[in-house]
PDB file of N, CA and C in Angstrom:
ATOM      1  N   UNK A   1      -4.020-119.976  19.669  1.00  0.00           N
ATOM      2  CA  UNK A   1      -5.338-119.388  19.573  1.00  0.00           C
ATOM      3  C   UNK A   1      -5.205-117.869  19.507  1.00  0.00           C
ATOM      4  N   UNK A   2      -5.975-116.807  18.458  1.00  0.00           N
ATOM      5  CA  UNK A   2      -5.841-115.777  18.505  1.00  0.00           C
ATOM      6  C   UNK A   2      -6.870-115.286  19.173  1.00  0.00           C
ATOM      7  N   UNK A   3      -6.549-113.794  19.865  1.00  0.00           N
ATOM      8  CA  UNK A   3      -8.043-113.137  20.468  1.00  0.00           C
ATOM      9  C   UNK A   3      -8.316-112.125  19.226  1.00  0.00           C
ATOM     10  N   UNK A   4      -9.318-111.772  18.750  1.00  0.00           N
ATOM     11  CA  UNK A   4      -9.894-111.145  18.472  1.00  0.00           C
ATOM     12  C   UNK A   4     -10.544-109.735  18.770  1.00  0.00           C
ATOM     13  N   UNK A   5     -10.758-108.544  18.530  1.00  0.00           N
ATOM     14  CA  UNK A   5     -11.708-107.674  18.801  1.00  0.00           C
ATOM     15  C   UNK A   5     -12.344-107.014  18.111  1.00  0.00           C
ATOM     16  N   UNK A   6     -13.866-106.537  18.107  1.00  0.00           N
ATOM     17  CA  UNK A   6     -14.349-105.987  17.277  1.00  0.00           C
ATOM     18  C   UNK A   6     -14.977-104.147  17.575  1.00  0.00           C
ATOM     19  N   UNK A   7     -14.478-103.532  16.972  1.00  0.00           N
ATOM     20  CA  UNK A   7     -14.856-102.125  17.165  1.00  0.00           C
ATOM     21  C   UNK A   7     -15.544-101.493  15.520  1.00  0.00           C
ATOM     22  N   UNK A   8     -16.613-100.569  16.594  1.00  0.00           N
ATOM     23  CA  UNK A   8     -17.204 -99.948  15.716  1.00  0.00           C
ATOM     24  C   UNK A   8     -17.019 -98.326  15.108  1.00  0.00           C
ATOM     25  N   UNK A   9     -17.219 -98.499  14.070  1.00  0.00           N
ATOM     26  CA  UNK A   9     -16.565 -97.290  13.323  1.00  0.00           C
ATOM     27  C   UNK A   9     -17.493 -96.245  11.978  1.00  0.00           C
ATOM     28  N   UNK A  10     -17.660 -95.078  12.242  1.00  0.00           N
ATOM     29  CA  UNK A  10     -18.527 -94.216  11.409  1.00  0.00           C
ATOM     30  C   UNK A  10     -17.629 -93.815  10.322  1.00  0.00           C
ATOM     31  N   UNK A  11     -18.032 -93.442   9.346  1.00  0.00           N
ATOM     32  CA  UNK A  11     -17.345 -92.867   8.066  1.00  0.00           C
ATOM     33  C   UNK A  11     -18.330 -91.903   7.394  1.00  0.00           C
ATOM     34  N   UNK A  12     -17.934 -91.361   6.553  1.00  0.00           N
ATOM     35  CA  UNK A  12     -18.606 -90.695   4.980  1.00  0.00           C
ATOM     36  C   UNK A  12     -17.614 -90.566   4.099  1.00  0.00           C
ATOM     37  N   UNK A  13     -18.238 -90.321   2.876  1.00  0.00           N
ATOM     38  CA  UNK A  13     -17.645 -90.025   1.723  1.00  0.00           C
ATOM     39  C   UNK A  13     -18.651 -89.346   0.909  1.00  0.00           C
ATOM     40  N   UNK A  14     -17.749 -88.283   0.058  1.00  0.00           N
ATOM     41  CA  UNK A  14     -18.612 -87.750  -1.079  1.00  0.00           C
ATOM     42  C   UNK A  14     -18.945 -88.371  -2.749  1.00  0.00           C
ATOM     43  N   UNK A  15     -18.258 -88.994  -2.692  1.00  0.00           N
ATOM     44  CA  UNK A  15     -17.998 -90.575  -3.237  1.00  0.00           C
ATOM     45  C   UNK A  15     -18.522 -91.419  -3.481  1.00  0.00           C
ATOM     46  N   UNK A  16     -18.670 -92.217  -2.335  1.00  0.00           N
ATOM     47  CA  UNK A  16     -19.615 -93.826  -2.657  1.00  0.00           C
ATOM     48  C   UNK A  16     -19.371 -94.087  -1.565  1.00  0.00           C
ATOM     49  N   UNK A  17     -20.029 -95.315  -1.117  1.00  0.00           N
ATOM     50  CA  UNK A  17     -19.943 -96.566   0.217  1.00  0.00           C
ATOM     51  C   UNK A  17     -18.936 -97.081   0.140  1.00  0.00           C
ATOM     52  N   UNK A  18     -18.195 -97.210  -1.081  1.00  0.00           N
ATOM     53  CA  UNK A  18     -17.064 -98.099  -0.867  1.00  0.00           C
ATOM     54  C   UNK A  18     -15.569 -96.968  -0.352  1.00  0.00           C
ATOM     55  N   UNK A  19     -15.824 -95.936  -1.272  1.00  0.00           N
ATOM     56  CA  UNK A  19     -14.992 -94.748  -0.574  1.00  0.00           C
ATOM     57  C   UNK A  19     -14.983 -94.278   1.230  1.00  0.00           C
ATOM     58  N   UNK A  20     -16.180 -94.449   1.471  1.00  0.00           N
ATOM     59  CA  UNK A  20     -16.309 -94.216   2.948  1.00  0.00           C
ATOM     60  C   UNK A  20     -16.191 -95.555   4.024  1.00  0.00           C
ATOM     61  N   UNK A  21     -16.230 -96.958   3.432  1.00  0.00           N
ATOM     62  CA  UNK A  21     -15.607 -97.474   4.054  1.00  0.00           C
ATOM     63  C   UNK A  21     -13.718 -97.436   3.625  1.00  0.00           C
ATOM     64  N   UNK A  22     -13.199 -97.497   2.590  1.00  0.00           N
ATOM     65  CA  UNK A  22     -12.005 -97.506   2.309  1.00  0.00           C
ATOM     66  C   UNK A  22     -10.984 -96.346   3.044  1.00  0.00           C
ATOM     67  N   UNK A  23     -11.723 -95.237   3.295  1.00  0.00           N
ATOM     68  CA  UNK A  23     -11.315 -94.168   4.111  1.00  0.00           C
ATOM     69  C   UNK A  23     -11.141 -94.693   5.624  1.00  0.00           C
ATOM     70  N   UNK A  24     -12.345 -95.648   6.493  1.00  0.00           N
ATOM     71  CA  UNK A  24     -12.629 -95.692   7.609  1.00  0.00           C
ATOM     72  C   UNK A  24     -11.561 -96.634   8.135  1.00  0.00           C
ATOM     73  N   UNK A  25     -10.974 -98.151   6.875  1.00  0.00           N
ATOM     74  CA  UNK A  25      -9.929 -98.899   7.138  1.00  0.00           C
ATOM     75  C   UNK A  25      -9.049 -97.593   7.525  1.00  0.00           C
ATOM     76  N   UNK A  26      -8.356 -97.128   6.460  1.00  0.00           N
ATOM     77  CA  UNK A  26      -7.501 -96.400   6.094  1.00  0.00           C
ATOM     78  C   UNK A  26      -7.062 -95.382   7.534  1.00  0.00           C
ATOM     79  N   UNK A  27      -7.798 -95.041   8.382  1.00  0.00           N
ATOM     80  CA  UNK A  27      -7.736 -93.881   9.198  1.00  0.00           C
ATOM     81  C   UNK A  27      -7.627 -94.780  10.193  1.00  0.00           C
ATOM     82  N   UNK A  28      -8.630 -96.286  10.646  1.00  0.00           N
ATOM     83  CA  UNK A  28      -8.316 -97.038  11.796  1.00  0.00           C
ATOM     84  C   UNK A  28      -7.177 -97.511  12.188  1.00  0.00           C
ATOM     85  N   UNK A  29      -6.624 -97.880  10.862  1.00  0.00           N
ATOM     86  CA  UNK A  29      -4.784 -98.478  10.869  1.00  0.00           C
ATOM     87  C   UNK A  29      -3.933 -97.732  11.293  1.00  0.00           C
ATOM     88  N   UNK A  30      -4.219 -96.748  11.566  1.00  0.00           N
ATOM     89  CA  UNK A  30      -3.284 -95.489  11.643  1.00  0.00           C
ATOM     90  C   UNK A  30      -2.733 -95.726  13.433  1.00  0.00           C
ATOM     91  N   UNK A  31      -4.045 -96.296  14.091  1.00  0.00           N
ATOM     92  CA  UNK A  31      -4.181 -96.612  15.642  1.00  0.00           C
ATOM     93  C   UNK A  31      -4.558 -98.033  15.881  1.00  0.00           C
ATOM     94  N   UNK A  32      -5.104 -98.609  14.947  1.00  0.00           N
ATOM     95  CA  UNK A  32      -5.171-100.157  15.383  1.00  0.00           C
ATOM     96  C   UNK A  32      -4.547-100.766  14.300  1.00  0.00           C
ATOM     97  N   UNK A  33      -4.029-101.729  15.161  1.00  0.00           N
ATOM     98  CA  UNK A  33      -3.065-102.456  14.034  1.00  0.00           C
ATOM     99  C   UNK A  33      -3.460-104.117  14.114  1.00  0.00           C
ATOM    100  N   UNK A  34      -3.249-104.829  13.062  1.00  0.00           N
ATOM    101  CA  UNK A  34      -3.903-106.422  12.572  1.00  0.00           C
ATOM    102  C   UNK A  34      -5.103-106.557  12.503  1.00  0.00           C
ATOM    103  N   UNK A  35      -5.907-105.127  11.808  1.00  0.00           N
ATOM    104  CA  UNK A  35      -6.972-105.538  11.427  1.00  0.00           C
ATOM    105  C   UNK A  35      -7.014-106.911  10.189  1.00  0.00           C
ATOM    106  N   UNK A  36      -8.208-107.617  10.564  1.00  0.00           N
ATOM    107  CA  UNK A  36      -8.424-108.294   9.542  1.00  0.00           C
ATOM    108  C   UNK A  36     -10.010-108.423   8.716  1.00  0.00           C
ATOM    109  N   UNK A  37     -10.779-108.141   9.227  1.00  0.00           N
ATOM    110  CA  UNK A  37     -12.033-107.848   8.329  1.00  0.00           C
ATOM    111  C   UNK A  37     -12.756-106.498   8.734  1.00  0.00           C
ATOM    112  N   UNK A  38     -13.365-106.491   7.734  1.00  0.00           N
ATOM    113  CA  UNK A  38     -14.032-105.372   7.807  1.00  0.00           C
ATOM    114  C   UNK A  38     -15.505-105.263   7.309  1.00  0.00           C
ATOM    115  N   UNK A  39     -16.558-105.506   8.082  1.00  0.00           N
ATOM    116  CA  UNK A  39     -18.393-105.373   7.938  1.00  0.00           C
ATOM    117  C   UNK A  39     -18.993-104.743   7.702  1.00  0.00           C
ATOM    118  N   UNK A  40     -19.285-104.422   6.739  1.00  0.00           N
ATOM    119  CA  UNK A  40     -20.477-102.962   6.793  1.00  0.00           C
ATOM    120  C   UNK A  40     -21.944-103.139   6.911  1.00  0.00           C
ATOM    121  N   UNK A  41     -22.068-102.667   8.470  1.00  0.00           N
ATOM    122  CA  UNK A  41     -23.703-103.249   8.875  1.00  0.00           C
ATOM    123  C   UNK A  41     -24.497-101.791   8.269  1.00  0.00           C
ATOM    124  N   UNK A  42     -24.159-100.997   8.131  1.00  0.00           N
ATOM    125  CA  UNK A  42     -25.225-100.324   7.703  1.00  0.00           C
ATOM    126  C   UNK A  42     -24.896 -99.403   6.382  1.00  0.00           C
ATOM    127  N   UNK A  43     -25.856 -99.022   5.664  1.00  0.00           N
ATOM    128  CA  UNK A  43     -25.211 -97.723   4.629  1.00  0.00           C
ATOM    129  C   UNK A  43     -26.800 -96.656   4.717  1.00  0.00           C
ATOM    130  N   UNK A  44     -26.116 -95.666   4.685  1.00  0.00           N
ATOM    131  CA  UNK A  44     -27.428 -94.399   4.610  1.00  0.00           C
ATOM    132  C   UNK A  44     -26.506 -93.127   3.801  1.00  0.00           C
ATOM    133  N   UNK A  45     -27.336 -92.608   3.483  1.00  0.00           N
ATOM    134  CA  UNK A  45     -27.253 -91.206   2.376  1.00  0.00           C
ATOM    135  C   UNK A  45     -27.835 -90.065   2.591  1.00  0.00           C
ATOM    136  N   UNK A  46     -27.424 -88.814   2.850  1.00  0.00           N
ATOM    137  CA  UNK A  46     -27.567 -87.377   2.899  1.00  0.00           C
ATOM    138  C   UNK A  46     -28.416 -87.226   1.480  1.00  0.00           C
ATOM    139  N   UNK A  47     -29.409 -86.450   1.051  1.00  0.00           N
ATOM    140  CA  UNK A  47     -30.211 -86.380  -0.270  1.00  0.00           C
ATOM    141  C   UNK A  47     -30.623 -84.605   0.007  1.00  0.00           C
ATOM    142  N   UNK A  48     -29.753 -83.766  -0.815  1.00  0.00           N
ATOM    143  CA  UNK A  48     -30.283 -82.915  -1.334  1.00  0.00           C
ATOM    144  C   UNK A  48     -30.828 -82.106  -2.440  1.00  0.00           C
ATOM    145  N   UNK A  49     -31.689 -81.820  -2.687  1.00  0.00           N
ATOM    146  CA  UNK A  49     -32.358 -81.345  -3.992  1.00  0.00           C
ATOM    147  C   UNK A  49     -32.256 -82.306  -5.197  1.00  0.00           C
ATOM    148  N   UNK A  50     -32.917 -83.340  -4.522  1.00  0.00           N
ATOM    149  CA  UNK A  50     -32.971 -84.415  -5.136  1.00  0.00           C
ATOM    150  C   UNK A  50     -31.923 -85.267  -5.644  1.00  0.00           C
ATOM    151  N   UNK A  51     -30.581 -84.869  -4.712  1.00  0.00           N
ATOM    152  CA  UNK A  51     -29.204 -85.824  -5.463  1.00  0.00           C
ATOM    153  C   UNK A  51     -28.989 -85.849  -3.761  1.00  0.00           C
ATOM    154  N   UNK A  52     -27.809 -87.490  -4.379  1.00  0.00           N
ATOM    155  CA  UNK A  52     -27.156 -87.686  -3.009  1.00  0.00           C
ATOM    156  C   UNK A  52     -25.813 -86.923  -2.895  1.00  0.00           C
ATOM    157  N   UNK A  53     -25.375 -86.699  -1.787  1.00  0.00           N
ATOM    158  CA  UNK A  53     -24.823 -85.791  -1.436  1.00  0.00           C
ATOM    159  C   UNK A  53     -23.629 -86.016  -0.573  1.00  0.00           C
ATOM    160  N   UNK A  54     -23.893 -87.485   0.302  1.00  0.00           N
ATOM    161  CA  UNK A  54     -22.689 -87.386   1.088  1.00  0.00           C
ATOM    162  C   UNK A  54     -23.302 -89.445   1.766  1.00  0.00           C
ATOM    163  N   UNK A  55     -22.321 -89.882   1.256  1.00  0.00           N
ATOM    164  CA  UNK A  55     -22.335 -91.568   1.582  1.00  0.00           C
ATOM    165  C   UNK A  55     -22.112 -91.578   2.931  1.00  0.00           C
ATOM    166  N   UNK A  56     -22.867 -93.028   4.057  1.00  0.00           N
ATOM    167  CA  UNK A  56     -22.163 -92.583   5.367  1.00  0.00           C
ATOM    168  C   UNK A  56     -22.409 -94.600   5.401  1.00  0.00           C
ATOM    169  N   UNK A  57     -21.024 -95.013   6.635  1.00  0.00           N
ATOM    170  CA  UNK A  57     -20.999 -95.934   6.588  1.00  0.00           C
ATOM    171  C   UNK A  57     -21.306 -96.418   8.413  1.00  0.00           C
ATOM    172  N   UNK A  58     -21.856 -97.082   8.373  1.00  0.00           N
ATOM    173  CA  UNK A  58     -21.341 -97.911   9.749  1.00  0.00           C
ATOM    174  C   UNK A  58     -20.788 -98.803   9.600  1.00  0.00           C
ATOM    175  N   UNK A  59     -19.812 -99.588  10.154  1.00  0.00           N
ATOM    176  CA  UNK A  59     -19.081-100.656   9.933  1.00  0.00           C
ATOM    177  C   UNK A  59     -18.217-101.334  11.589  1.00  0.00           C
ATOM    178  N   UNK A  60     -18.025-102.523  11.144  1.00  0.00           N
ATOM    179  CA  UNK A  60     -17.208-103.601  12.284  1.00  0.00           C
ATOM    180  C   UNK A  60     -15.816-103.194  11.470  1.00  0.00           C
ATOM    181  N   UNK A  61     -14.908-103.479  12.329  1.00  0.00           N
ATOM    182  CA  UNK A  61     -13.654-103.340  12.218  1.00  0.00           C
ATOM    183  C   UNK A  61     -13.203-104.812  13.311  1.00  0.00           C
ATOM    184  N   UNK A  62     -12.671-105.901  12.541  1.00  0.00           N
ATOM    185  CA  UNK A  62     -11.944-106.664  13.418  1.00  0.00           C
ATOM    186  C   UNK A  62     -10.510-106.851  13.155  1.00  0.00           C
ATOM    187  N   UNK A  63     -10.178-106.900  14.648  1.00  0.00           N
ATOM    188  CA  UNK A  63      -8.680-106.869  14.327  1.00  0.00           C
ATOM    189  C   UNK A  63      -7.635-108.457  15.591  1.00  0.00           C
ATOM    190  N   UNK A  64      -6.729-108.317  15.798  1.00  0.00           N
ATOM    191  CA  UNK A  64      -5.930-109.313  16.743  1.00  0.00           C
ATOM    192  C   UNK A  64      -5.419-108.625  17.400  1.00  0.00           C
ATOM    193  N   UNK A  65      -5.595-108.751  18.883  1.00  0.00           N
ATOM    194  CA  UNK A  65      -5.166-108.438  20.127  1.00  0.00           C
ATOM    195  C   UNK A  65      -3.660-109.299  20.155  1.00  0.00           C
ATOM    196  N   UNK A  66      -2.758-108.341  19.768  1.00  0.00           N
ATOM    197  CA  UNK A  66      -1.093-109.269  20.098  1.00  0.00           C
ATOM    198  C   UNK A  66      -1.205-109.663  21.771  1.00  0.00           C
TER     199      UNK A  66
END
């Protein structure tokens, strides 16, 4: 039986949603290790002068407790 844990994690990108989550894996692995999925419960956007400006992610990060 594996344990599981789930932590939550902020991002942005100037980019896209998928850039600012791909960054947020990218930086978690660095300190958690066997992640295996990754959720994105929320997406919101910075809007200036009528353009977007800066992607931001909330997201689950699950990983295995060795």
């Amino acid at each position: 039986m594996a344990v599981l844990k789930v932590i939550e994690v902020l991002s942005n990108s100037g980019k896209s949603w998928e850039d600012a989550t791909a960054k947020a894996v990218a930086h978690a692995s660095k300190s958690v290790k066997n992640i295996k999925s990754v959720y994105v419960q929320d997406q919101s956007a910075s809007v200036k002068d009528g353009k977007v400006t800066d992607y931001r992610v909330n997201l689950k990060l699950t990983f295995e407790v060795k």
